[in-house]
N, C-alpha and C. Protein backbone atom coordinates (compact mmCIF):
# COMPACT_ATOMS: atom_id res chain seq x y z
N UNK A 1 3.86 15.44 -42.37
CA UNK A 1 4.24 16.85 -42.28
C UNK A 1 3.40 17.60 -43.31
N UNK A 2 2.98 18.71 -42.93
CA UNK A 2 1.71 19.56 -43.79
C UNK A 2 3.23 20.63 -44.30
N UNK A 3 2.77 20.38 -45.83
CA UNK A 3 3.61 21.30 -46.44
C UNK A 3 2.72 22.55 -47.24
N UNK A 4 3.24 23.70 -47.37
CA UNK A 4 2.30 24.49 -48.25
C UNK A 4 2.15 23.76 -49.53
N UNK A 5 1.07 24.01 -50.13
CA UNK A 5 0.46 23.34 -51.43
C UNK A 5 1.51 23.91 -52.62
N UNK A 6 2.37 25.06 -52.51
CA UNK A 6 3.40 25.39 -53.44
C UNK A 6 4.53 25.04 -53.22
N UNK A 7 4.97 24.24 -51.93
CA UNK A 7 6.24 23.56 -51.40
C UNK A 7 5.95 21.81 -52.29
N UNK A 8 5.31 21.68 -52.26
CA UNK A 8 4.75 20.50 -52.19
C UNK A 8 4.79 20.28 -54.20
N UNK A 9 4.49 21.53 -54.59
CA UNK A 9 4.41 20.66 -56.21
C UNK A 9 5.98 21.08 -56.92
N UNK A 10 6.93 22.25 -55.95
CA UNK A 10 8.38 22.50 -56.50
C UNK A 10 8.91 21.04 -56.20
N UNK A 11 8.61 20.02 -54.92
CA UNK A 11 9.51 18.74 -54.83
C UNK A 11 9.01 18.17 -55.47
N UNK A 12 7.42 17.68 -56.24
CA UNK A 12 7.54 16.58 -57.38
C UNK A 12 7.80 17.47 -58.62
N UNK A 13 7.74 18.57 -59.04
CA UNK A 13 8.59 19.21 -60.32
C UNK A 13 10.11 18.29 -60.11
N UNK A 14 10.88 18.78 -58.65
CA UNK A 14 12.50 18.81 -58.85
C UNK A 14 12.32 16.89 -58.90
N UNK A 15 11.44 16.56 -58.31
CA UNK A 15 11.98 14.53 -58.23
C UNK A 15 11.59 14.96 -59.58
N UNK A 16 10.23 15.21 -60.59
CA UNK A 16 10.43 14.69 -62.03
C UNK A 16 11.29 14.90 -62.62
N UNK A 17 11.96 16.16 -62.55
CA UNK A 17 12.99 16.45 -63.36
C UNK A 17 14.29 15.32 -63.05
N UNK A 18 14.08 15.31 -61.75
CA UNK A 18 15.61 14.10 -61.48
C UNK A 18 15.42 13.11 -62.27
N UNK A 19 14.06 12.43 -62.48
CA UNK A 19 13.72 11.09 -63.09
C UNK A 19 13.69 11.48 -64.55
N UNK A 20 13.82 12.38 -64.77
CA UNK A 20 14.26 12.63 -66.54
C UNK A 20 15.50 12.91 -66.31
N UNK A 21 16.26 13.32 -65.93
CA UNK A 21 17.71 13.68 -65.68
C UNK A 21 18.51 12.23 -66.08
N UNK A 22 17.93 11.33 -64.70
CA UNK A 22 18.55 10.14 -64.41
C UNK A 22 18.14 9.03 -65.48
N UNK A 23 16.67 9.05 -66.75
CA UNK A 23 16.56 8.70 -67.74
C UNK A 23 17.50 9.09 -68.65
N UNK A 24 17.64 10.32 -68.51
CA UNK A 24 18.93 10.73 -70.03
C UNK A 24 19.74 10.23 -69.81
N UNK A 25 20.50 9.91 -68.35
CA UNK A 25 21.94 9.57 -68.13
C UNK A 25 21.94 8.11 -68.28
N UNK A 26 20.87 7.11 -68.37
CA UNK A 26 21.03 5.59 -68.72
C UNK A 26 20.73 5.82 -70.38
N UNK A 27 19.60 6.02 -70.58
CA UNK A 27 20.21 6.13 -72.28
C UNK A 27 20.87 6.78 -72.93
N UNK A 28 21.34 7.64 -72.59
CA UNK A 28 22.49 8.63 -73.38
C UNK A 28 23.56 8.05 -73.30
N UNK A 29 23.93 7.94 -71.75
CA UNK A 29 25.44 7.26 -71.76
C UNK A 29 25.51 5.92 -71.37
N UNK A 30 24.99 5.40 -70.30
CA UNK A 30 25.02 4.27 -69.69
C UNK A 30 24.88 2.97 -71.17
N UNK A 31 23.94 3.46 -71.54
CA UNK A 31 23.65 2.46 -72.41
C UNK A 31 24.09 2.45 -73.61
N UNK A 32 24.44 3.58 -74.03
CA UNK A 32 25.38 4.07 -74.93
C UNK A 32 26.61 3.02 -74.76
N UNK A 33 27.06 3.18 -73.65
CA UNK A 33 28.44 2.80 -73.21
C UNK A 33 28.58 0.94 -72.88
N UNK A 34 27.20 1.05 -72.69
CA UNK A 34 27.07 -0.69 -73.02
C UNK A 34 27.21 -0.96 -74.49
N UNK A 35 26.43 -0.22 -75.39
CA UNK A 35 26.24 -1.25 -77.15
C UNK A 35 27.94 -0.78 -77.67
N UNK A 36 29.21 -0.09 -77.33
CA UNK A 36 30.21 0.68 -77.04
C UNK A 36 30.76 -0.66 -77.24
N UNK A 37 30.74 -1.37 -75.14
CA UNK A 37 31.11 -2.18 -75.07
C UNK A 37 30.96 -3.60 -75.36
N UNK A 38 29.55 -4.05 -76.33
CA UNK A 38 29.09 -5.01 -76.41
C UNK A 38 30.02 -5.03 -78.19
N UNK A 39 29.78 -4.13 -78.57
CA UNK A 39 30.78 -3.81 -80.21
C UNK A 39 32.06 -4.61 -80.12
N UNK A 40 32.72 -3.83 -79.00
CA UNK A 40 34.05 -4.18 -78.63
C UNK A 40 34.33 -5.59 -78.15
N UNK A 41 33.18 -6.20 -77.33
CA UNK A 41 33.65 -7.69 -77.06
C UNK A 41 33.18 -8.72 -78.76
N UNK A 42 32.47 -8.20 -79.00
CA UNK A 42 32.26 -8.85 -80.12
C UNK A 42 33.41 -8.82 -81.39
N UNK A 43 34.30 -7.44 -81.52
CA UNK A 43 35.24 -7.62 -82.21
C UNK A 43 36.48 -8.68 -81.47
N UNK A 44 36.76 -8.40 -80.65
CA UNK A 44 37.53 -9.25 -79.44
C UNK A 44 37.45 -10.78 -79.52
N UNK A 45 36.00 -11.13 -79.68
CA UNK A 45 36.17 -12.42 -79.93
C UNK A 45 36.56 -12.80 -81.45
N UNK A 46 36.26 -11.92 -82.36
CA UNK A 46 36.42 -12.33 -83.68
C UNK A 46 37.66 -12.30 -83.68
N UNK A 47 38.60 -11.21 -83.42
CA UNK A 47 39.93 -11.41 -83.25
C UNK A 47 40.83 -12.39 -82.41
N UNK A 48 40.03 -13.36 -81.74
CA UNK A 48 40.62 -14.44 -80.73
C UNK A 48 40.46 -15.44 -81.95
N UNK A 49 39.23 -15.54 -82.35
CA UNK A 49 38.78 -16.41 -83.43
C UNK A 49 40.24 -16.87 -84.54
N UNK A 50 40.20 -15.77 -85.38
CA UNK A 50 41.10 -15.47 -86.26
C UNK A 50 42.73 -15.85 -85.57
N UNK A 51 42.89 -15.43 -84.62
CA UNK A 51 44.23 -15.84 -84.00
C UNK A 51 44.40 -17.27 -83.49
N UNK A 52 43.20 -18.10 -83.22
CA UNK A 52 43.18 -19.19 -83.06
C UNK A 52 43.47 -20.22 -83.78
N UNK A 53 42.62 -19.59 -85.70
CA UNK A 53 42.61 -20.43 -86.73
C UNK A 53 44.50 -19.92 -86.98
N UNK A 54 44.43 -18.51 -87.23
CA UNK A 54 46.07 -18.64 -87.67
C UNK A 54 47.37 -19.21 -86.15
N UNK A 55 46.89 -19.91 -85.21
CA UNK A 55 47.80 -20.40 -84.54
C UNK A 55 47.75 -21.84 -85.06
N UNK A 56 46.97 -22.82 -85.40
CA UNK A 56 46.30 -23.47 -85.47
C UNK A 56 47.61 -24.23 -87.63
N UNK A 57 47.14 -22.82 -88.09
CA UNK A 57 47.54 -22.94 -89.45
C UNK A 57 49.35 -23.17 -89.29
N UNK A 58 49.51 -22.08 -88.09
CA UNK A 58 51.28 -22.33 -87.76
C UNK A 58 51.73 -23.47 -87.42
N UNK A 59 50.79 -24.01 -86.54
CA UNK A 59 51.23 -25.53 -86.05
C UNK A 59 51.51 -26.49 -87.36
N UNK A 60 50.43 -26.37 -88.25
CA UNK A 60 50.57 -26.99 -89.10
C UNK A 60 51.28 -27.17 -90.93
N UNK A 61 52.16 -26.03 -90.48
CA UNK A 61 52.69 -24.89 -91.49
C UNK A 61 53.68 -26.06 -92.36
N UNK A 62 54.34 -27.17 -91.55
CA UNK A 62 55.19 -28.26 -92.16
C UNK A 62 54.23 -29.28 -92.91
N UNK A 63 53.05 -29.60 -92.19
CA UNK A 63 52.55 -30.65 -92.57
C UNK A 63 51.87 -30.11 -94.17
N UNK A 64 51.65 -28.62 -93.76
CA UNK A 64 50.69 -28.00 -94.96
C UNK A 64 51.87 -27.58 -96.39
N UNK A 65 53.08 -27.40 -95.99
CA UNK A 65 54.35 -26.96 -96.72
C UNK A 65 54.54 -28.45 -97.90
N UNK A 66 54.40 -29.84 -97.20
CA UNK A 66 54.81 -30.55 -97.75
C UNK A 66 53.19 -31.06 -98.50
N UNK A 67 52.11 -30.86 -98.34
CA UNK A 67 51.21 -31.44 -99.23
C UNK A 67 51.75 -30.38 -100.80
N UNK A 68 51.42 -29.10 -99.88
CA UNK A 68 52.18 -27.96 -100.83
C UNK A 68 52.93 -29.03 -102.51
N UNK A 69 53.83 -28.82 -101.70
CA UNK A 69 55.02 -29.85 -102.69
C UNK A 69 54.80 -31.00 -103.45
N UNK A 70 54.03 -32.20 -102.49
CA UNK A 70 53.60 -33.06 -103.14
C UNK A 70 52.26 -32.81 -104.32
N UNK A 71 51.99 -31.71 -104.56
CA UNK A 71 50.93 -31.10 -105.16
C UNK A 71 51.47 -30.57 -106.56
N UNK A 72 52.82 -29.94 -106.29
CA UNK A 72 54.03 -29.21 -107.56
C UNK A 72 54.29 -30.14 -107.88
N UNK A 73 54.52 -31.07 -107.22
CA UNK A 73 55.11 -32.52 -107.97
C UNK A 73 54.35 -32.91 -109.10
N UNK A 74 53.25 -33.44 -108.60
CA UNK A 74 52.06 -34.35 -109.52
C UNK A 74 51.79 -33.33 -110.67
N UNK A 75 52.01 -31.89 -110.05
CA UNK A 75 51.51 -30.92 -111.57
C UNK A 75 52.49 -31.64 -112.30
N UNK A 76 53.77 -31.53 -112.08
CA UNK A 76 55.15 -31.48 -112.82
C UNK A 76 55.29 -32.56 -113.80
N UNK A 77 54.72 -33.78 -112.52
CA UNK A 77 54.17 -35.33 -113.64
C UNK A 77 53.51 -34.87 -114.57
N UNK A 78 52.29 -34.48 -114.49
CA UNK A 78 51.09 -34.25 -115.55
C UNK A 78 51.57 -33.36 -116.71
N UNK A 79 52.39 -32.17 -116.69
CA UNK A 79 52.74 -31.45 -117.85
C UNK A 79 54.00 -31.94 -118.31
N UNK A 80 54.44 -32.72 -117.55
CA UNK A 80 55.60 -33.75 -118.48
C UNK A 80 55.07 -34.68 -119.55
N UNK A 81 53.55 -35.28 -119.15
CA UNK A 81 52.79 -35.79 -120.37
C UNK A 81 52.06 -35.31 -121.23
N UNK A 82 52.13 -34.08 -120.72
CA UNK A 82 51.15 -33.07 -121.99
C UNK A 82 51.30 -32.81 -123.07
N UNK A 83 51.20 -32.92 -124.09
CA UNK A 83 51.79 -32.45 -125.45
C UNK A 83 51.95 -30.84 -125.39
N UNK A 84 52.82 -30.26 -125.80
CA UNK A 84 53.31 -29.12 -126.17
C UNK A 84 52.50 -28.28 -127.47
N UNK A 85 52.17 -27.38 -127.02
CA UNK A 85 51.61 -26.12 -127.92
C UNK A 85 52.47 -26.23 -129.66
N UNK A 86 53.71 -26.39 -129.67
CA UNK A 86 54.23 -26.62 -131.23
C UNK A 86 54.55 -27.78 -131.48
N UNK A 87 53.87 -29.01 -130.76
CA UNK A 87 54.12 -30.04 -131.40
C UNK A 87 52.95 -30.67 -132.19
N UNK A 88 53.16 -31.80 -132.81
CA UNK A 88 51.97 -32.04 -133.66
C UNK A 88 50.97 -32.88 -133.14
N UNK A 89 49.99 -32.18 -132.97
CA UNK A 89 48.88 -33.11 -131.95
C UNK A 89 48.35 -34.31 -132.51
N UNK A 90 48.33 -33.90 -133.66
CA UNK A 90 47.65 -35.37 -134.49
C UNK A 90 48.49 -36.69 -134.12
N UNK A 91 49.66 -36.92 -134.15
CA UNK A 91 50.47 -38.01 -133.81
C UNK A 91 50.64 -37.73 -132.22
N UNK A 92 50.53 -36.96 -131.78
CA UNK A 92 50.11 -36.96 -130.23
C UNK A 92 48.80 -38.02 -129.34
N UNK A 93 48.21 -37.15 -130.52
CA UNK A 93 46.82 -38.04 -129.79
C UNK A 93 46.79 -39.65 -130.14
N UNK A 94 47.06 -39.77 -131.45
CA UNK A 94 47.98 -41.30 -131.91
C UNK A 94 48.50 -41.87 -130.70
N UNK A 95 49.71 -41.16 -130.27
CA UNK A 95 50.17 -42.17 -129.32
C UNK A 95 49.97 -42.45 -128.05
N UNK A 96 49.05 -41.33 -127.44
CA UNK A 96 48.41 -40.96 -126.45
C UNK A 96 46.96 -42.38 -126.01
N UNK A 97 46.49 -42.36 -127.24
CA UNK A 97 45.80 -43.68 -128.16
C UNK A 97 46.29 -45.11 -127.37
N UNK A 98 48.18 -45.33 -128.05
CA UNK A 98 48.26 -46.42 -128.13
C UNK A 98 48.68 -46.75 -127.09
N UNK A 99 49.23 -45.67 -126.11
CA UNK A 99 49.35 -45.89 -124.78
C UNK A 99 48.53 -46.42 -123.83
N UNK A 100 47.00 -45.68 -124.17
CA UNK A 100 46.18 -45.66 -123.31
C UNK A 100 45.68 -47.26 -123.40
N UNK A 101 45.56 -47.75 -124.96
CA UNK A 101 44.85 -49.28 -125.29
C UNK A 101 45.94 -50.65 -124.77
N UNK A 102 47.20 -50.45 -124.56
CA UNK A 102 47.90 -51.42 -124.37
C UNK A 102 47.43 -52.48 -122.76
N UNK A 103 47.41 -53.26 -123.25
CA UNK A 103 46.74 -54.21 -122.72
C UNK A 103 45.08 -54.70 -122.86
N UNK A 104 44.30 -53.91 -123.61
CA UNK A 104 43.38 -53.94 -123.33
C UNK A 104 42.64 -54.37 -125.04
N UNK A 105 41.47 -55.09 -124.90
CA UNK A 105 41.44 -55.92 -126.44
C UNK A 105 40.02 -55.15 -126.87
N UNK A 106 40.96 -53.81 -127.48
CA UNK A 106 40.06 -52.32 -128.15
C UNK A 106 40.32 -52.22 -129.29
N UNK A 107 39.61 -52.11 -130.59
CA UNK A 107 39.89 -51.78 -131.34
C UNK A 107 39.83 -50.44 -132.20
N UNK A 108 40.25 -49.30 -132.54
CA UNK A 108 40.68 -47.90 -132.57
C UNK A 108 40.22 -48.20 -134.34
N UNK A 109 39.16 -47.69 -134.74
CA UNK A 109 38.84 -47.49 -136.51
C UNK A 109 39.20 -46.45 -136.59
N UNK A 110 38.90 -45.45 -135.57
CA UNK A 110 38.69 -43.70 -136.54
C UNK A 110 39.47 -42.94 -135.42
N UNK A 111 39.84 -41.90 -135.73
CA UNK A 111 40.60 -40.67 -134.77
C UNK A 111 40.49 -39.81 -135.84
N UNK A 112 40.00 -38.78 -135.22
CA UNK A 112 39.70 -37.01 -136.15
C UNK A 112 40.79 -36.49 -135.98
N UNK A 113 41.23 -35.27 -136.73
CA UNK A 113 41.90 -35.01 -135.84
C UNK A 113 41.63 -33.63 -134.95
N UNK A 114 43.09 -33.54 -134.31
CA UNK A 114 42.34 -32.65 -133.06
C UNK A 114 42.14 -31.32 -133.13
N UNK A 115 41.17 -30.46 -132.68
CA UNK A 115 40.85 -29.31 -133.01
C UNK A 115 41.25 -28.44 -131.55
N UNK A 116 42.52 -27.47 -131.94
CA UNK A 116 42.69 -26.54 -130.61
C UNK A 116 41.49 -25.43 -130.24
N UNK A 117 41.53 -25.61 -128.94
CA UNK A 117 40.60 -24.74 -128.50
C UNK A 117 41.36 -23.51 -127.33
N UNK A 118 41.89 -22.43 -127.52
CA UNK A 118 42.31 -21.75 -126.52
C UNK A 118 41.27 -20.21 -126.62
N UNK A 119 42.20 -19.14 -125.85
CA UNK A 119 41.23 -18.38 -125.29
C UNK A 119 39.25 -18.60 -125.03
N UNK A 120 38.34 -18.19 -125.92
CA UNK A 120 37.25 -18.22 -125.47
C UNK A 120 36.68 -19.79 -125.34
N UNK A 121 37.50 -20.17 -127.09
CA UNK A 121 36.58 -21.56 -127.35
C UNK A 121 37.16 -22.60 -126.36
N UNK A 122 37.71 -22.28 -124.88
CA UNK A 122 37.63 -22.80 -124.50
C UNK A 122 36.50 -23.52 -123.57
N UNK A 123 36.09 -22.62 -123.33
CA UNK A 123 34.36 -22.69 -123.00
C UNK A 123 33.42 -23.73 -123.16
N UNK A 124 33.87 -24.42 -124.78
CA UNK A 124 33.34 -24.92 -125.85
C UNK A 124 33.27 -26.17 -124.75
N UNK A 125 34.74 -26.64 -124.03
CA UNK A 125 34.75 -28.14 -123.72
C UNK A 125 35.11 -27.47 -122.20
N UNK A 126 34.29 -26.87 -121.58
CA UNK A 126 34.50 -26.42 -120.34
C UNK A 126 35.20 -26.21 -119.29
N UNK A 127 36.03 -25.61 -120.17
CA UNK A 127 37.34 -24.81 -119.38
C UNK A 127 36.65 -23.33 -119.44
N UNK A 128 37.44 -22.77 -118.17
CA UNK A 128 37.39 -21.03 -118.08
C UNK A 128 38.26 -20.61 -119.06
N UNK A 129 37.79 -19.53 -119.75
CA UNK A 129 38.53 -18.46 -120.68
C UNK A 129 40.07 -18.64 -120.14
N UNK A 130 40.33 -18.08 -118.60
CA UNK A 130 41.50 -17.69 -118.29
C UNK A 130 42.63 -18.93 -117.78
N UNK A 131 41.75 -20.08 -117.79
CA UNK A 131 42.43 -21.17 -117.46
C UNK A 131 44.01 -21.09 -118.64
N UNK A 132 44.94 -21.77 -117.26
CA UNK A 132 46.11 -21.53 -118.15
C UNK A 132 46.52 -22.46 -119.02
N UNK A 133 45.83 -23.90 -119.69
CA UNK A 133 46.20 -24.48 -120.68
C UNK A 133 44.86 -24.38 -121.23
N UNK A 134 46.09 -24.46 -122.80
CA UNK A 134 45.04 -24.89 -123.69
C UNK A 134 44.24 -25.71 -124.41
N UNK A 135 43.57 -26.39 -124.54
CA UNK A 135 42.95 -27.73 -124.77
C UNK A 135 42.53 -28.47 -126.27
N UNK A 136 42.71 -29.48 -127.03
CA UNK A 136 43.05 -30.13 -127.94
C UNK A 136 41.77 -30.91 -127.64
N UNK A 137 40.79 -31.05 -128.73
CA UNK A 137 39.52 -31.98 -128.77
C UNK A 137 39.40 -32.87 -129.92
N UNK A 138 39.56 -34.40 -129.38
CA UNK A 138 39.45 -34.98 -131.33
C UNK A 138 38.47 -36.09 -130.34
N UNK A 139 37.67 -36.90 -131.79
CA UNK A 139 36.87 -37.95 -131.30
C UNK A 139 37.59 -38.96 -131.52
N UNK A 140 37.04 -40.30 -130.67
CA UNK A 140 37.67 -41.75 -131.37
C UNK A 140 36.57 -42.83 -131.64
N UNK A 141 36.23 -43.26 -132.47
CA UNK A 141 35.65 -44.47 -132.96
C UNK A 141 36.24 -45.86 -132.62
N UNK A 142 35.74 -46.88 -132.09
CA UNK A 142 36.21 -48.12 -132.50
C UNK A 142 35.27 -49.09 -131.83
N UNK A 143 35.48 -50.46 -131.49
CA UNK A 143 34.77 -51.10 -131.37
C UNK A 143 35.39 -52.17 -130.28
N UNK A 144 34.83 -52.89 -128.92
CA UNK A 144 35.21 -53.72 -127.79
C UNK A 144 33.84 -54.11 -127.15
N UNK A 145 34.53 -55.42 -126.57
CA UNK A 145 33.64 -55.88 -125.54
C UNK A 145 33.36 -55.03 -124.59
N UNK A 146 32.05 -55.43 -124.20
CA UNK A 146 31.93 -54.43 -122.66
C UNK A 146 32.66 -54.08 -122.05
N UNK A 147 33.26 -55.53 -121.60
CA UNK A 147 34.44 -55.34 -120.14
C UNK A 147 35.24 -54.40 -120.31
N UNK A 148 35.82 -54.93 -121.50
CA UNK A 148 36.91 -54.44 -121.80
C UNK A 148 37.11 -52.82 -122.59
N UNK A 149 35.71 -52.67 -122.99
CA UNK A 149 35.40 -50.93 -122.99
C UNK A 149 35.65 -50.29 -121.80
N UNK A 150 35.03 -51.00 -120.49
CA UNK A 150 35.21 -50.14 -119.39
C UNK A 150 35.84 -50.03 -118.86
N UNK A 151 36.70 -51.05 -118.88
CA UNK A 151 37.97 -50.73 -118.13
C UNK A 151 39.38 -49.98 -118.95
N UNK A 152 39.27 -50.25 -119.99
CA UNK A 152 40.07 -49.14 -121.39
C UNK A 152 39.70 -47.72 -120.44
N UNK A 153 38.35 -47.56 -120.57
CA UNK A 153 37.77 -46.08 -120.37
C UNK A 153 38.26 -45.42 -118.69
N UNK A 154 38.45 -46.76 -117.71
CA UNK A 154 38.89 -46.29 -117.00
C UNK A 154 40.30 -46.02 -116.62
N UNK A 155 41.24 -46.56 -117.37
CA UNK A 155 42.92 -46.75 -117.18
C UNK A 155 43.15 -45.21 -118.25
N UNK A 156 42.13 -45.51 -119.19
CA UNK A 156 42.46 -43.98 -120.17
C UNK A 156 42.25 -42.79 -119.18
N UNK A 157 41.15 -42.47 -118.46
CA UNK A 157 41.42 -41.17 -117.25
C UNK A 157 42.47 -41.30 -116.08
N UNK A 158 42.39 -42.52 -115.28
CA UNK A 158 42.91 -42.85 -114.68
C UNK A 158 44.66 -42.10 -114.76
N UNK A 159 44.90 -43.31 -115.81
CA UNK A 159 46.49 -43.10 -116.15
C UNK A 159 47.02 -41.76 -116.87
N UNK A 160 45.88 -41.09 -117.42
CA UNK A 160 46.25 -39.73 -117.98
C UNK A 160 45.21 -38.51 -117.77
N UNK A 161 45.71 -38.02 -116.48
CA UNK A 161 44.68 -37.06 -115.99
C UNK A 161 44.67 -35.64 -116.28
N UNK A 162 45.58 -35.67 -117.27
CA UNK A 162 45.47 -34.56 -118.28
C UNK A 162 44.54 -34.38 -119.63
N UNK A 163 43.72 -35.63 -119.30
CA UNK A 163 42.59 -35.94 -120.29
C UNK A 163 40.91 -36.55 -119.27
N UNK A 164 40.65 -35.98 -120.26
CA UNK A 164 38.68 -35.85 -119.93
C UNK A 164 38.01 -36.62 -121.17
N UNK A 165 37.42 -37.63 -120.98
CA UNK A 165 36.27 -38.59 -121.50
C UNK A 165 34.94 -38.17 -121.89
N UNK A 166 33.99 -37.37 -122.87
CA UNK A 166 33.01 -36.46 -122.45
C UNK A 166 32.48 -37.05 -124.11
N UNK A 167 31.02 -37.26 -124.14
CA UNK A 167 30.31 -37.52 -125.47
C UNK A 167 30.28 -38.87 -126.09
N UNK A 168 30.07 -39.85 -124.99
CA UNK A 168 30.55 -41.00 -124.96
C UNK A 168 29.32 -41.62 -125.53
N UNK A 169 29.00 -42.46 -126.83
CA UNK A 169 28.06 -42.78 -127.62
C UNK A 169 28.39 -44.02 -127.32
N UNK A 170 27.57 -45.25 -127.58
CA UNK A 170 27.52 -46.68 -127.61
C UNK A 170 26.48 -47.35 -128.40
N UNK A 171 26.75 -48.20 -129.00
CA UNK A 171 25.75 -48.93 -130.15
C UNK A 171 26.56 -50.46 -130.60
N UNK A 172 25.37 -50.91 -131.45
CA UNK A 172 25.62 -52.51 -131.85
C UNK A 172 26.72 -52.64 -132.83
N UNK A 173 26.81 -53.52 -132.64
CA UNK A 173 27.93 -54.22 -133.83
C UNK A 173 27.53 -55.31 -134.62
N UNK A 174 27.15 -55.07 -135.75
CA UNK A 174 27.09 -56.42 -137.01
C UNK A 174 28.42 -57.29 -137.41
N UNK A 175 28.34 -58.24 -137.45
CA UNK A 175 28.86 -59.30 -137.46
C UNK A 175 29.35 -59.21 -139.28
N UNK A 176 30.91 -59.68 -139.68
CA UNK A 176 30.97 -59.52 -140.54
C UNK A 176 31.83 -60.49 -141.33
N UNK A 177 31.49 -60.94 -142.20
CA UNK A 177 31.91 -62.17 -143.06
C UNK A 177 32.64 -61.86 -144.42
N UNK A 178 32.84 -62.99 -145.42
CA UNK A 178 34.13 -62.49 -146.52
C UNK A 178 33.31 -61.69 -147.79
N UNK A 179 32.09 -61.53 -147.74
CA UNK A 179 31.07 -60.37 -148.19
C UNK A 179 30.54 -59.77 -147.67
N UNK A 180 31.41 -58.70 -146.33
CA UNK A 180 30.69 -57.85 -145.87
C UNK A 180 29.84 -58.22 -144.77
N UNK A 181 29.38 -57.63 -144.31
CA UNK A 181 27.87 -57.69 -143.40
C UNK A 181 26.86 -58.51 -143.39
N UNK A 182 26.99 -59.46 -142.44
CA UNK A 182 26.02 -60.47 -142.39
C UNK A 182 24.68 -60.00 -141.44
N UNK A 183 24.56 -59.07 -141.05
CA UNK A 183 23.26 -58.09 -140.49
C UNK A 183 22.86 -59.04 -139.18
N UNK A 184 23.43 -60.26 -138.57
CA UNK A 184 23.68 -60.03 -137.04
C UNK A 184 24.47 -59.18 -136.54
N UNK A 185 23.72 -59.41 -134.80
CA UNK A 185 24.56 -58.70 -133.99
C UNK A 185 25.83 -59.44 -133.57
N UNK A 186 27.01 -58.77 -133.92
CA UNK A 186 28.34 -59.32 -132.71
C UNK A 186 27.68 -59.57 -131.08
N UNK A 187 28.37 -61.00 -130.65
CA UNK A 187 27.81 -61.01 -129.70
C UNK A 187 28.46 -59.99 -128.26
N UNK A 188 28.08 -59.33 -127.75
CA UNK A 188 28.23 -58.61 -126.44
C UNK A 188 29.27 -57.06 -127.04
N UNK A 189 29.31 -57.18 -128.23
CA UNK A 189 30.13 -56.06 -128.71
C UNK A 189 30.08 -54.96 -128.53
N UNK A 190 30.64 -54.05 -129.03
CA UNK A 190 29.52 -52.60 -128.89
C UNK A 190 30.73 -51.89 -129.82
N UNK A 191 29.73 -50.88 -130.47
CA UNK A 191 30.75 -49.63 -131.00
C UNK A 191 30.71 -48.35 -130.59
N UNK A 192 32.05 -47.69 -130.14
CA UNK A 192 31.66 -46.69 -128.68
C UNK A 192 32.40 -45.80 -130.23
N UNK A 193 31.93 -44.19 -129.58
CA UNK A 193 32.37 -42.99 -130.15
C UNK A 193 32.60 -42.34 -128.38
N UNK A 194 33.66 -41.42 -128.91
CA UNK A 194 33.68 -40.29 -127.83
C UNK A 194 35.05 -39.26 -128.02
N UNK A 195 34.57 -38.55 -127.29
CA UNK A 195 35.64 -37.13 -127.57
C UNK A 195 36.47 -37.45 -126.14
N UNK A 196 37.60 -37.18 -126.57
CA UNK A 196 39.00 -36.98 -125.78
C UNK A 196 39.35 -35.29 -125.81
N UNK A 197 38.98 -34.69 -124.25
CA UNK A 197 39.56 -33.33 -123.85
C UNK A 197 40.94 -33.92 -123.21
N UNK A 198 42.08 -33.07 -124.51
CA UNK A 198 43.29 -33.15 -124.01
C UNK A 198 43.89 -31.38 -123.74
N UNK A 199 44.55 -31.78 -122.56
CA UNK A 199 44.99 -30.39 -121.76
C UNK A 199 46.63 -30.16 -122.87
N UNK A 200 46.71 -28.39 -123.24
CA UNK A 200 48.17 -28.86 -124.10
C UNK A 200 48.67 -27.42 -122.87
N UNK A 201 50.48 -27.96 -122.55
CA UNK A 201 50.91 -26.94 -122.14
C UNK A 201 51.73 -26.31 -122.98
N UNK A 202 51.34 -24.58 -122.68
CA UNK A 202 51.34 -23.77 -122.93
C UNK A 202 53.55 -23.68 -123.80
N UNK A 203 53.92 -22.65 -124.43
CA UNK A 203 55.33 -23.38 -124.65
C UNK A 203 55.62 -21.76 -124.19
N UNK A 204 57.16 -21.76 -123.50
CA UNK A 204 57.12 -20.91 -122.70
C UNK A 204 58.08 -19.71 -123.05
């Protein structure tokens, strides 16, 4: 069909304009209305997420109630062995000592005594400032067989886990006769040093 040459450039003006028209209306809104809805499924799943883990936590609300407990417990053990803020640590750590060596063939020369460390200086033996006990540091000297060093060293954390083992030195032992020092070595001996971090609770 022969159109006049001014009929002819008003219909590709009005189609361009449609094809910008119908461009604005996919990115303005269309697509708009997709990243809208792509927002929204994405919160949707996070919120399925979250409702999943807290359905998940409900199921398990008894099993999690009673570790709970068995957790208050063992504190309850541990600050039942703690020495107390006004008691006297020096005979604390003494018996803390003779507790820890029974059974075991250790011999105890030296104990310092103990130096409290609360608010900052707690730091000192690496506790946080705000941690809620306060902590008691003395060294001990003495002298054992291997074996029987290590396994002392392990029944001493073990059995009192309100205490930390930290600065643990080891060296020879001379052999000693009814004048003193005969400048051998004891055989398999050793003479251990180390600091005892004891936890003190707080008095209320």
């Amino acid at each position: 069909m022969n159109l006049p040459k001014d009929k002819k450039t008003r219909i590709l003006l009005i189609a361009a304009v449609a094809v910008v028209v119908c461009g604005g209306l996919w990115f303005g809104v269309i697509q708009s209305r997709n990243t809208v809805l792509a927002g929204a499924s994405s919160r949707l799943e996070k919120a399925q997420n979250r409702l999943t883990e807290a359905q998940k936590w409900l199921k398990n609300s008894d099993e999690i109630k009673s570790e709970m407990e068995k957790a208050l417990r063992q504190l309850e053990d541990m600050e039942a062995q703690m020495p107390r803020a006004n008691e006297d640590l020096f005979a604390k750590s003494y018996a803390l000592l003779d507790k820890a060596k029974a059974g075991h063939v250790v011999e105890i020369r030296e104990v310092t005594r103990p130096e409290k460390k609360e608010g900052e200086k707690k730091k000192d033996v690496g506790l946080f400032a705000s941690f809620p006990y306060d902590a008691s540091v003395f060294s001990v000297g003495g002298v054992a067989h291997y074996h029987d060093f290590g396994k002392f060293l392990a029944d001493l954390e073990n059995n009192h886990p309100y205490c930390r083992v930290q600065n643990v030195t080891l060296g020879t032992v001379l052999e000693t006769g009814a004048e003193g020092a005969t400048g051998r070595l004891a055989k398999e001996k050793l003479a251990f040093r180390m600091d005892i971090v004891a936890l003190i609770k707080p008095t209320q």
